[in-house]
Protein backbone atom coordinates (compact mmCIF):
# COMPACT_ATOMS: atom_id res chain seq x y z
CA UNK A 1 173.26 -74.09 58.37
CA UNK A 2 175.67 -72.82 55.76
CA UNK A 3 173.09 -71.32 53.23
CA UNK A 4 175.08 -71.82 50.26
CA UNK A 5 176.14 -75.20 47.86
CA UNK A 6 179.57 -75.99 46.39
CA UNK A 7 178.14 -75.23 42.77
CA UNK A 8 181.89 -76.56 40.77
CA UNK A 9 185.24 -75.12 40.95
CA UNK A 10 187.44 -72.76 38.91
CA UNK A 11 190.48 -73.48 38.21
CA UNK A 12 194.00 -71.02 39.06
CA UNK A 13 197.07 -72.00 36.66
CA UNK A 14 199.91 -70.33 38.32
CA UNK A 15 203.56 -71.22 38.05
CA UNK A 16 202.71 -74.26 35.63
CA UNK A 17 200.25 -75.69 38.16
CA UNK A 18 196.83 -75.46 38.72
CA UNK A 19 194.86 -75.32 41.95
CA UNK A 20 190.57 -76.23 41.79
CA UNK A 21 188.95 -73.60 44.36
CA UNK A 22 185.41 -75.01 45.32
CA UNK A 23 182.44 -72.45 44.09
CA UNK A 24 179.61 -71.77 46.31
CA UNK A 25 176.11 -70.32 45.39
CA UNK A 26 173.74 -68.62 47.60
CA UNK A 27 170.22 -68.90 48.30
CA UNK A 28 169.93 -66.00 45.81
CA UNK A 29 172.12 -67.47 43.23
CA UNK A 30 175.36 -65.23 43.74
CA UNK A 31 178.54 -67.58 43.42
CA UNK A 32 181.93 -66.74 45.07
CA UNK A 33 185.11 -68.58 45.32
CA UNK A 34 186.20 -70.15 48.43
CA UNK A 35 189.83 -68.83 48.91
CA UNK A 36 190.27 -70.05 52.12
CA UNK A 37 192.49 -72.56 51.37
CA UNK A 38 194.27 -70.42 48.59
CA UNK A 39 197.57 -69.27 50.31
CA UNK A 40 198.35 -73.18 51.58
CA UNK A 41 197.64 -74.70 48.08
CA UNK A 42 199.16 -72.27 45.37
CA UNK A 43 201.52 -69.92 47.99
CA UNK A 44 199.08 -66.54 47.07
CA UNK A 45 196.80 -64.61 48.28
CA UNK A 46 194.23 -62.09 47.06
CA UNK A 47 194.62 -58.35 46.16
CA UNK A 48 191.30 -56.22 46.83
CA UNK A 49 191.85 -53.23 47.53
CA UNK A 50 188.67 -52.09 49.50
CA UNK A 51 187.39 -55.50 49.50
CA UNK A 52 184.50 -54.73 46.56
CA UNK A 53 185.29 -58.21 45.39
CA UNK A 54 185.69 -59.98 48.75
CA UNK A 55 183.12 -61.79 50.84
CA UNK A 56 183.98 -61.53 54.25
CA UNK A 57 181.12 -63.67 56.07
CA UNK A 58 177.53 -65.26 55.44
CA UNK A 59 174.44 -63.50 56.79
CA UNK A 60 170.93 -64.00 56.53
CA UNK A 61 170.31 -59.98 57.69
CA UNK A 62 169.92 -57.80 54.59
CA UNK A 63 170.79 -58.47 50.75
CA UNK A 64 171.14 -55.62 48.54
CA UNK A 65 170.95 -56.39 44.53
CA UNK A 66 173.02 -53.03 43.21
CA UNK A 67 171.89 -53.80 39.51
CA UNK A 68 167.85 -54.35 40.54
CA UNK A 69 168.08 -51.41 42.80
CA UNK A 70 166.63 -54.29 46.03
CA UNK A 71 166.89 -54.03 49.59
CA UNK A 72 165.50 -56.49 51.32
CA UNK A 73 165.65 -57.12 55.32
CA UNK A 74 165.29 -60.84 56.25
CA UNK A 75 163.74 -61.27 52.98
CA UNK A 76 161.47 -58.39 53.00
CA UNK A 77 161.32 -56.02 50.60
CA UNK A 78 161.91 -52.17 52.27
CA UNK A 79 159.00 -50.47 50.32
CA UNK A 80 156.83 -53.03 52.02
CA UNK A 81 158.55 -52.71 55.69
CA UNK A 82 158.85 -48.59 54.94
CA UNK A 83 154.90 -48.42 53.99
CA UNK A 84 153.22 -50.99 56.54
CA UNK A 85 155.85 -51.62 59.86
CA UNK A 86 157.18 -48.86 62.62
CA UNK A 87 160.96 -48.97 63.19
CA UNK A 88 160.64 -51.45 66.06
CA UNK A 89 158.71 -53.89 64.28
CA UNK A 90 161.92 -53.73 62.00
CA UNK A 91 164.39 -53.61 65.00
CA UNK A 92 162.39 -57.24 66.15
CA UNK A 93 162.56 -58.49 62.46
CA UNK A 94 165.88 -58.19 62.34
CA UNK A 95 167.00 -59.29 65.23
CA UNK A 96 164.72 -62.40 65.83
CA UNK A 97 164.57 -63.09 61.86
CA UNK A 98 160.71 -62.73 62.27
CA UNK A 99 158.06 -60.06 62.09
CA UNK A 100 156.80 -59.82 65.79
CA UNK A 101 152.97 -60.91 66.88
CA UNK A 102 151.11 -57.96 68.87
CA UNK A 103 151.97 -59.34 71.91
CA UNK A 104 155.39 -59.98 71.07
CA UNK A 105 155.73 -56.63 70.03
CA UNK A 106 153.90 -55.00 72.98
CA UNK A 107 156.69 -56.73 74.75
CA UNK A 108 159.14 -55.59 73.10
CA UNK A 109 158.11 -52.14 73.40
CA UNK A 110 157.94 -52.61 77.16
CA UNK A 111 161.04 -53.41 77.72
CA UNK A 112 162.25 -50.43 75.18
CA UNK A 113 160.36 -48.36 78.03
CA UNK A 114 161.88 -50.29 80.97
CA UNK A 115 165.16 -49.79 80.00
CA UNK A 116 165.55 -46.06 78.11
CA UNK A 117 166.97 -44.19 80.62
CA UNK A 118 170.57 -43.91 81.32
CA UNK A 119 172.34 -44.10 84.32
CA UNK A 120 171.96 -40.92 86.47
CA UNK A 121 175.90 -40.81 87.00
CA UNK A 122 176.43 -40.44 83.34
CA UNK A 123 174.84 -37.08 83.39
CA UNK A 124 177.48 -35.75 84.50
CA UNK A 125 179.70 -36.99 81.38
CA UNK A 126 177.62 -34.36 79.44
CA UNK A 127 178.54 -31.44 81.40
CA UNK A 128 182.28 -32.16 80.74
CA UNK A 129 182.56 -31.73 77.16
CA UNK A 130 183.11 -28.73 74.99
CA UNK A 131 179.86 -26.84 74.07
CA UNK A 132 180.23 -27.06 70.08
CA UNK A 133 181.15 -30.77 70.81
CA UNK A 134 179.90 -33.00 67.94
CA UNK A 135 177.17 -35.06 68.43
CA UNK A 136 178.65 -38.24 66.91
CA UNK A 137 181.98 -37.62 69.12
CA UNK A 138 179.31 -37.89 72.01
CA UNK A 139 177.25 -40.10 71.15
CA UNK A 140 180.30 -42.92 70.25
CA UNK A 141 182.17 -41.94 74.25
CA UNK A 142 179.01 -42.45 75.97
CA UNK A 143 178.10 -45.83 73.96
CA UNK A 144 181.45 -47.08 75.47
CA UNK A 145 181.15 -45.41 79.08
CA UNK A 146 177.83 -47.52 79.36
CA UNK A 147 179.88 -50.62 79.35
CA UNK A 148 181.13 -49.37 82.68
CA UNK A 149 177.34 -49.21 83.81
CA UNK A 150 176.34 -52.21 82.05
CA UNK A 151 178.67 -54.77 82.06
CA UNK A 152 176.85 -57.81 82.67
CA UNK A 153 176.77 -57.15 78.64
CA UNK A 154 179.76 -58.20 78.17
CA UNK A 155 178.62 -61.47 78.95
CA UNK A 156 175.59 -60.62 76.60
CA UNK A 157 175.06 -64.65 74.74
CA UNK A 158 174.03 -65.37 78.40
CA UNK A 159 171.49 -62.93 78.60
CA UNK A 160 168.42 -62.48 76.84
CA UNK A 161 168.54 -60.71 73.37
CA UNK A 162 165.86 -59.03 73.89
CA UNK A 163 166.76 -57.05 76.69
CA UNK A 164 170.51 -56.05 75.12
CA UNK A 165 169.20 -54.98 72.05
CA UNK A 166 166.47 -53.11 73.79
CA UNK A 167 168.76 -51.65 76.41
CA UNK A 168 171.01 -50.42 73.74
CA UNK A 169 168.29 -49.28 71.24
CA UNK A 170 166.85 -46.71 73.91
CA UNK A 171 169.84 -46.23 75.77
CA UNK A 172 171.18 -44.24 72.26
CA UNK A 173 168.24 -42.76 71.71
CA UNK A 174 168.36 -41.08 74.95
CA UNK A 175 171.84 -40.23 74.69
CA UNK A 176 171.59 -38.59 71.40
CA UNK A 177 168.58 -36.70 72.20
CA UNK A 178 170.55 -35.45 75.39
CA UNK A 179 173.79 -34.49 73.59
CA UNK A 180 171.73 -32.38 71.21
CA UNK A 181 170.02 -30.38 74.44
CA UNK A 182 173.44 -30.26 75.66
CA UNK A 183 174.74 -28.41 72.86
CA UNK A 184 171.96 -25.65 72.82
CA UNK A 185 171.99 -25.55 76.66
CA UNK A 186 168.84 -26.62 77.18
CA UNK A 187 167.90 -29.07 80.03
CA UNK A 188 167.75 -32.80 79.24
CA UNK A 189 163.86 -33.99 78.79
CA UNK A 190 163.59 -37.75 80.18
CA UNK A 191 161.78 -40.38 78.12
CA UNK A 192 157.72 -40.69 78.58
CA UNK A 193 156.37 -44.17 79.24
CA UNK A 194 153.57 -42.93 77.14
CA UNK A 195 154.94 -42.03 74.12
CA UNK A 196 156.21 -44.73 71.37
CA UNK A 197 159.95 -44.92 70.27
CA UNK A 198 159.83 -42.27 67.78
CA UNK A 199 157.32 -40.18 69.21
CA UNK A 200 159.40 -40.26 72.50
CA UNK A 201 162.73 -39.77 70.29
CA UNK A 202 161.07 -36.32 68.83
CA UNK A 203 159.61 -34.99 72.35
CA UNK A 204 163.26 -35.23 74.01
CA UNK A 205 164.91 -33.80 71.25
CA UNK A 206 162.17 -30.74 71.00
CA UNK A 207 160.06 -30.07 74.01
CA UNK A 208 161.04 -28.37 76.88
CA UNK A 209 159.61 -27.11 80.65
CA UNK A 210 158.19 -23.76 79.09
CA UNK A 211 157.49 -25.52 75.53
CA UNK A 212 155.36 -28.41 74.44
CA UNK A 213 156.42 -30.37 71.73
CA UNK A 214 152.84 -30.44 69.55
CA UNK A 215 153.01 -33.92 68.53
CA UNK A 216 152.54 -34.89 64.66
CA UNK A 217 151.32 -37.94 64.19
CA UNK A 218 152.80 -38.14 60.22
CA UNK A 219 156.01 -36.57 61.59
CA UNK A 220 156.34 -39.63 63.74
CA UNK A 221 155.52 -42.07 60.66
CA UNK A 222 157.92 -39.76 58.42
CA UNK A 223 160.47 -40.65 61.63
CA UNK A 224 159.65 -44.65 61.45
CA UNK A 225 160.06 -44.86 57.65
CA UNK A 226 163.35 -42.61 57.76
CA UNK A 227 164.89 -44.84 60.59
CA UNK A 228 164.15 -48.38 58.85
CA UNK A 229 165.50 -46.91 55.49
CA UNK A 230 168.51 -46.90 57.27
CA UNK A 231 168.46 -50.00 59.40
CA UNK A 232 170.53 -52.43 57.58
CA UNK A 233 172.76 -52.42 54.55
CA UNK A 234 174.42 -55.99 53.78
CA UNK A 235 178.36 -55.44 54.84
CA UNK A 236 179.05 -51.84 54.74
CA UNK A 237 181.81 -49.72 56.11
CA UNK A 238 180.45 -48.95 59.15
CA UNK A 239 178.80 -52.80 59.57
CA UNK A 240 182.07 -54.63 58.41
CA UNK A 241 183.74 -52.12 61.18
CA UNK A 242 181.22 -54.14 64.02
CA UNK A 243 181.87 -57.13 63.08
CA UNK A 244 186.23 -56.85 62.83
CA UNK A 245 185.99 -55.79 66.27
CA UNK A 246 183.60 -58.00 67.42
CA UNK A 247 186.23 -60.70 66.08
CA UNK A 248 188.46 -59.91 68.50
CA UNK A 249 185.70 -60.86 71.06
CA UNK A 250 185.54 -57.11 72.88
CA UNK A 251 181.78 -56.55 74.05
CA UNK A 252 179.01 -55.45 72.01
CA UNK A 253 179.57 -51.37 73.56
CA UNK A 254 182.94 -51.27 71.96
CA UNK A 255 181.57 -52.85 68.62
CA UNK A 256 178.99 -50.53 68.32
CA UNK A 257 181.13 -47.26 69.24
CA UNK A 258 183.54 -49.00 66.85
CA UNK A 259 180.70 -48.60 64.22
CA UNK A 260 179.35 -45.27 65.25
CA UNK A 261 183.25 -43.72 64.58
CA UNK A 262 183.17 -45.13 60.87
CA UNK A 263 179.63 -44.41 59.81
CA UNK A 264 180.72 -40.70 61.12
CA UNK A 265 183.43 -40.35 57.98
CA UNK A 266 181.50 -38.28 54.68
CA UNK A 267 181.96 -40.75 52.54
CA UNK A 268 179.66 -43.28 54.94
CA UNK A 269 176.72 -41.40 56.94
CA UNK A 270 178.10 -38.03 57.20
CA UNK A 271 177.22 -37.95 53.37
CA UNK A 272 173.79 -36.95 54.32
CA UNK A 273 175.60 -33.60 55.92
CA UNK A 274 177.38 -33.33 52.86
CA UNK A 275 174.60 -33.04 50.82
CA UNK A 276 172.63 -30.27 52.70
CA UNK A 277 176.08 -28.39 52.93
CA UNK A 278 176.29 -28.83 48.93
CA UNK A 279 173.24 -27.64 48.78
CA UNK A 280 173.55 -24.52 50.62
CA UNK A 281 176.22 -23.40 48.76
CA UNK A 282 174.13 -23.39 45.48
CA UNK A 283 171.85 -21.57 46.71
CA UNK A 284 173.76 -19.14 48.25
CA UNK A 285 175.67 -18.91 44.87
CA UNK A 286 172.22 -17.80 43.00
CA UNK A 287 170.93 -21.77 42.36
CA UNK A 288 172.63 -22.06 39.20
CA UNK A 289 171.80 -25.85 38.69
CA UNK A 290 173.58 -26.29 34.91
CA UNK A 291 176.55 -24.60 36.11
CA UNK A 292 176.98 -27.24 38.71
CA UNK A 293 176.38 -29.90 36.55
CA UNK A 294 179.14 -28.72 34.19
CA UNK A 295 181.34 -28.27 36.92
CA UNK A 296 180.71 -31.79 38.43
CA UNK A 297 181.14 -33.41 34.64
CA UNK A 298 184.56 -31.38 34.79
CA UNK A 299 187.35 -34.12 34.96
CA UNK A 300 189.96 -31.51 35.64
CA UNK A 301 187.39 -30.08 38.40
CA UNK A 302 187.78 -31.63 42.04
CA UNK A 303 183.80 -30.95 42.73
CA UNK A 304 181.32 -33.59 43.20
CA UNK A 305 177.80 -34.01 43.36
CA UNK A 306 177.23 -35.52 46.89
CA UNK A 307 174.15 -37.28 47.06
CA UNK A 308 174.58 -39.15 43.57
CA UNK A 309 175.94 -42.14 42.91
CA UNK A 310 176.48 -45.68 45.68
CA UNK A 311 179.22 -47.81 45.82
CA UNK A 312 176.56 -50.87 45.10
CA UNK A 313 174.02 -49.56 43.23
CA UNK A 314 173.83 -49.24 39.51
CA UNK A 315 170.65 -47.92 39.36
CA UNK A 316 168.55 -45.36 41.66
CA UNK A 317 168.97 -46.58 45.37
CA UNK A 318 165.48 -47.74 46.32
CA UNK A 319 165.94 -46.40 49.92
CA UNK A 320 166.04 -42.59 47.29
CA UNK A 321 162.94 -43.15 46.02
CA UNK A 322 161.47 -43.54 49.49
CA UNK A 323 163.11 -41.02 50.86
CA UNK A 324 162.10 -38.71 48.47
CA UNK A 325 158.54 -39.42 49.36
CA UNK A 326 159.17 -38.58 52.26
CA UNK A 327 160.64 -35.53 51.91
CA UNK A 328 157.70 -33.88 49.70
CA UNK A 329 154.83 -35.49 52.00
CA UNK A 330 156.41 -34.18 55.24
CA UNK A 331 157.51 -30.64 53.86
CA UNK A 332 153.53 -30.47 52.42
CA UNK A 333 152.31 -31.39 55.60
CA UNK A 334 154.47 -28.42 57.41
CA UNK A 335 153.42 -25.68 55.02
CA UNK A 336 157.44 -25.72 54.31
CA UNK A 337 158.69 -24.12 51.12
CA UNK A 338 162.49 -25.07 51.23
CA UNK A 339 164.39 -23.72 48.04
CA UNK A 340 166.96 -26.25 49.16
CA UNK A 341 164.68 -29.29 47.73
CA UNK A 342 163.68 -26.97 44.18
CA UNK A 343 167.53 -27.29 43.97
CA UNK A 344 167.48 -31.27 44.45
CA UNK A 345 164.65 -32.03 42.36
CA UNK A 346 166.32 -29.31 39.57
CA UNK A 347 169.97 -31.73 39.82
CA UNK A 348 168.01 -34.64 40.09
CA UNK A 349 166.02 -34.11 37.18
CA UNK A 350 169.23 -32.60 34.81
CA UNK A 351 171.76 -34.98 36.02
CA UNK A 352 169.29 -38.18 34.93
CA UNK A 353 168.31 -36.59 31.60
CA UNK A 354 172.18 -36.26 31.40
CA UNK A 355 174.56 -38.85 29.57
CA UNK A 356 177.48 -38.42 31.25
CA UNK A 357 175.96 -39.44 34.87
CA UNK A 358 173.47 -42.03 33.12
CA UNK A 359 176.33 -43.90 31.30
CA UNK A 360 178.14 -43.87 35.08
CA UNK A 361 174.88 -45.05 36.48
CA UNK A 362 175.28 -42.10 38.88
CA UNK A 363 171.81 -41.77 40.26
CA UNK A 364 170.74 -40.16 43.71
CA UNK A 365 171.09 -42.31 46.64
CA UNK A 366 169.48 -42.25 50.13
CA UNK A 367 171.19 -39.61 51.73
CA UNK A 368 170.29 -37.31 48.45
CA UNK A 369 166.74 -36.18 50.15
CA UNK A 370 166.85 -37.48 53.94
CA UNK A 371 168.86 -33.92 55.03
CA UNK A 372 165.80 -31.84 53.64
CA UNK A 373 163.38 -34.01 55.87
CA UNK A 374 165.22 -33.93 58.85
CA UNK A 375 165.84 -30.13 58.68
CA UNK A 376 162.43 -29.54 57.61
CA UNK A 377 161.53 -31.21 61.35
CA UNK A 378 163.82 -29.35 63.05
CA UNK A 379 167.10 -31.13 63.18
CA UNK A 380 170.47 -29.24 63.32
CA UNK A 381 172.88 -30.57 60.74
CA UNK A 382 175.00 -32.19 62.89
CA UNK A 383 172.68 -34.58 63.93
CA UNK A 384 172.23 -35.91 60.97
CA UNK A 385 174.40 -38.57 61.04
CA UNK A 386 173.87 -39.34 64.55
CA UNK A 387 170.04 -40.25 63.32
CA UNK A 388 171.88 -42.89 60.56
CA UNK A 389 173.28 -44.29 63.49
CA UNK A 390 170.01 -44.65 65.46
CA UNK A 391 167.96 -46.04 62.55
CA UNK A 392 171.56 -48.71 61.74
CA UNK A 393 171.60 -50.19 65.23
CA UNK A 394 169.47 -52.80 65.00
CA UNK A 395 171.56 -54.01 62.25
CA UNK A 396 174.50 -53.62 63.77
CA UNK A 397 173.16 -55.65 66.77
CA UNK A 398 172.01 -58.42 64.77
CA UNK A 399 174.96 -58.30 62.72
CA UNK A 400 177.11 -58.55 65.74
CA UNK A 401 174.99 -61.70 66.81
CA UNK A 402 175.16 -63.35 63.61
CA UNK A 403 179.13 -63.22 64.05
CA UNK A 404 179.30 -64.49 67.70
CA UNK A 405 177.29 -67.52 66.82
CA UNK A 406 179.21 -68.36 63.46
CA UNK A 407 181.32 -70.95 64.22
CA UNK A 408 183.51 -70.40 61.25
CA UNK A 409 183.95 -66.41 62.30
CA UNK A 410 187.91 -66.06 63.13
CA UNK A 411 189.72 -62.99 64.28
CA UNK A 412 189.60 -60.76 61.21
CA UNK A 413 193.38 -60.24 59.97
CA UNK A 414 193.70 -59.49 56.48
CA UNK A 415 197.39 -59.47 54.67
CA UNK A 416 199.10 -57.18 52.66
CA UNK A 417 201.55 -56.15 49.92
CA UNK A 418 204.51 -54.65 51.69
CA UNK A 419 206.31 -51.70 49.83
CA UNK A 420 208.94 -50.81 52.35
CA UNK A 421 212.70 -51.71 52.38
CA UNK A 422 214.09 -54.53 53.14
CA UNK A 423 217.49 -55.76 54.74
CA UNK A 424 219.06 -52.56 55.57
CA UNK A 425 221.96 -52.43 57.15
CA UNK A 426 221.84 -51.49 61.20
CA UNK A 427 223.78 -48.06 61.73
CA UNK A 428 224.48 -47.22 65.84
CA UNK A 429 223.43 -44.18 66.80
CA UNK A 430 226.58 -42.63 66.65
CA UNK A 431 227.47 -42.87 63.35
CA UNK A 432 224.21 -41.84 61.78
């Protein structure tokens, strides 16, 4: 089913003709013109740079309204899955297009169990690379090596979805958890059959054989909420990256390394790195919070506020105002007074009391208070991103699946305006 109706046409008059392109409308009541057809009937094609104007696929995953400030995950809202669901209840909705039953989630968490840890062979991938390696360098190498362990994935729409989502759901888990013991030379803790995804997540990352992890029951919730914040968000850099190599049919390893490598760039999930580093540097600089809003308002000034501002929403990222939750509730709970978050609430506050970043509908977005939560738990900074990419695989997955079964899904090839030479004469070698 398409999920969309030819709502009329709009008309291109070009060259003394005109060509009708068919209009569709969504469930939601977005329209978009059908240029499919558009370089055989008028000789064009379309010019978008960065594709903000260009639907590249249906998908019944995640919708994001940019002017309503809505997420919503199979038609969920996220402040209800945030506030009521753990992140596997979300991994399940999203992949099945369901919220589980109990016993379809205690399944589900059984086989996340059965099938977390990795191959005992791959170990020895972690001992080979540098010791100031970076996790997401890691973490994207060892999601393709397990095709080599794995490969009866490659064949994955004959297999169960269940068990390839939860293989690869663990799986990461396990390796990022090991590449961060790795890099402080600590030895690798295995995953506990008695611990839940999160919980278990934490205790690898931060237990070890002379130290307990003491386990925090609202630092586990903080973990579920922070994770399903991030699990889907409608065709994004890193998502759009899945699914043009999944066109060319590769298996789902090399998709999802595919996607780890572009959610890695700062302008994607290493933003949440960004912002912590930002924020460092004002407070190391004396917290002067109106100086840095005068310098970020300063055209001729190359500084930014990271943090503020999304490249879909016009108005404050609901995922921000979750987030920021968060981020008080868990530092509360700890006893932690971070000067780091007086400093974000100090821009947030100025820089939306502000004109110039109003009028811009520059408001903080979800990676603007996630970086104080995390390192309030204990996470280095270069994780960071590395937990965006644990908390976006089950969209990535189910994105991935949603493109293998569309029958309309070709190999991604987009065109382009050439603005090299042309017809130049052929000079041998010699005479050059």
């Amino acid at each position: 089913m398409s999920g969309e109706a030819e709502s009329g046409k709009a008309q291109l008059a070009f060259d003394g003709r005109t060509v009708d392109l068919p209009v569709l409308t969504d469930h939601i009541g977005q329209r978009a013109v059908d240029i499919r057809n558009l370089r055989k009937d008028a000789g064009l094609t379309a010019f978008d740079p960065g594709f903000a104007n260009t639907v590249s696929c249906r998908s019944g995953v995640s919708y994001v309204d940019g002017e309503a400030g809505r997420l919503v995950y199979r038609g969920y809202a996220i402040e209800d899955l945030a506030d009521n669901c753990t992140f596997i209840e979300v991994a399940y909705l999203l992949l099945h297009d369901r919220l589980p039953t109990r016993p379809q989630l205690e399944q589900f968490s059984v086989l996340m169990n059965r099938h977390s840890m990795i191959h005992e062979d791959m170990i020895t991938f972690f001992a080979k690379y540098p010791e100031h390696a970076h996790p997401m360098a890691v973490l994207s190498a060892m999601v393709v090596s397990l095709s080599s362990f794995y490969p009866e994935l490659e064949e994955s729409e004959s297999e169960e979805l269940d068990i390839t989502a939860t293989r690869l759901l663990s799986k990461l888990r396990t390796i990022a958890a090991f590449s961060y013991k790795k890099s402080i030379g600590e030895p690798f803790v295995y995953p506990s059959y008695k611990l839940s995804y999160c919980a278990n997540f934490l205790n690898m990352m931060f237990s070890s054989p002379v130290r307990d992890y003491p386990m925090d029951p609202m630092l586990v919730r903080a973990m579920n909420q922070l994770l399903i914040l991030h699990a889907d968000h409608d065709q994004n850099c890193s998502t759009s990256t899945v699914r043009l190599v999944g066109s060319a049919r590769v298996n789902l390893y090399a998709c999802i390394a595919a996607g780890i490598c572009a959610l890695w760039g700062p302008l994607h999930g290493g933003a949440n790195q960004e912002v912590i580093e930002m924020l460092e540097l004002i407070h190391k600089q004396g917290g002067n919070v109106d100086g840095v809003i005068e310098k970020a308002k300063d055209r001729k000034d190359p500084f930014r506020l990271s943090g503020f501002g999304h490249r879909i929403y016009k108005t404050y990222d609901p995922r921000a105002k979750i987030a920021k939750r968060i981020c008080q509730e868990v530092l509360g709970k700890l006893g932690v007074s971070d000067p780091l978050l007086d400093i974000a609430m100090r821009l947030e506050e100025k820089a939306l009391a502000d004109p110039f970043f109003v009028e811009r509908k520059l408001y903080p977005n979800v990676d603007f208070y996630t970086g104080i939560t995390y390192r309030a738990i204990g996470f280095p900074t270069d994780m960071y991103t590395v937990l965006f990419a644990l908390g976006r695989l089950p969209g990535w997955i189910s994105q991935w699946q949603e493109m293998v079964r569309d029958p309309e899904q070709k190999i991604w090839r987009p065109r382009q305006l050439y603005t090299g030479q042309n017809n130049l004469p052929f000079v041998p070698i010699d005479k050059r």
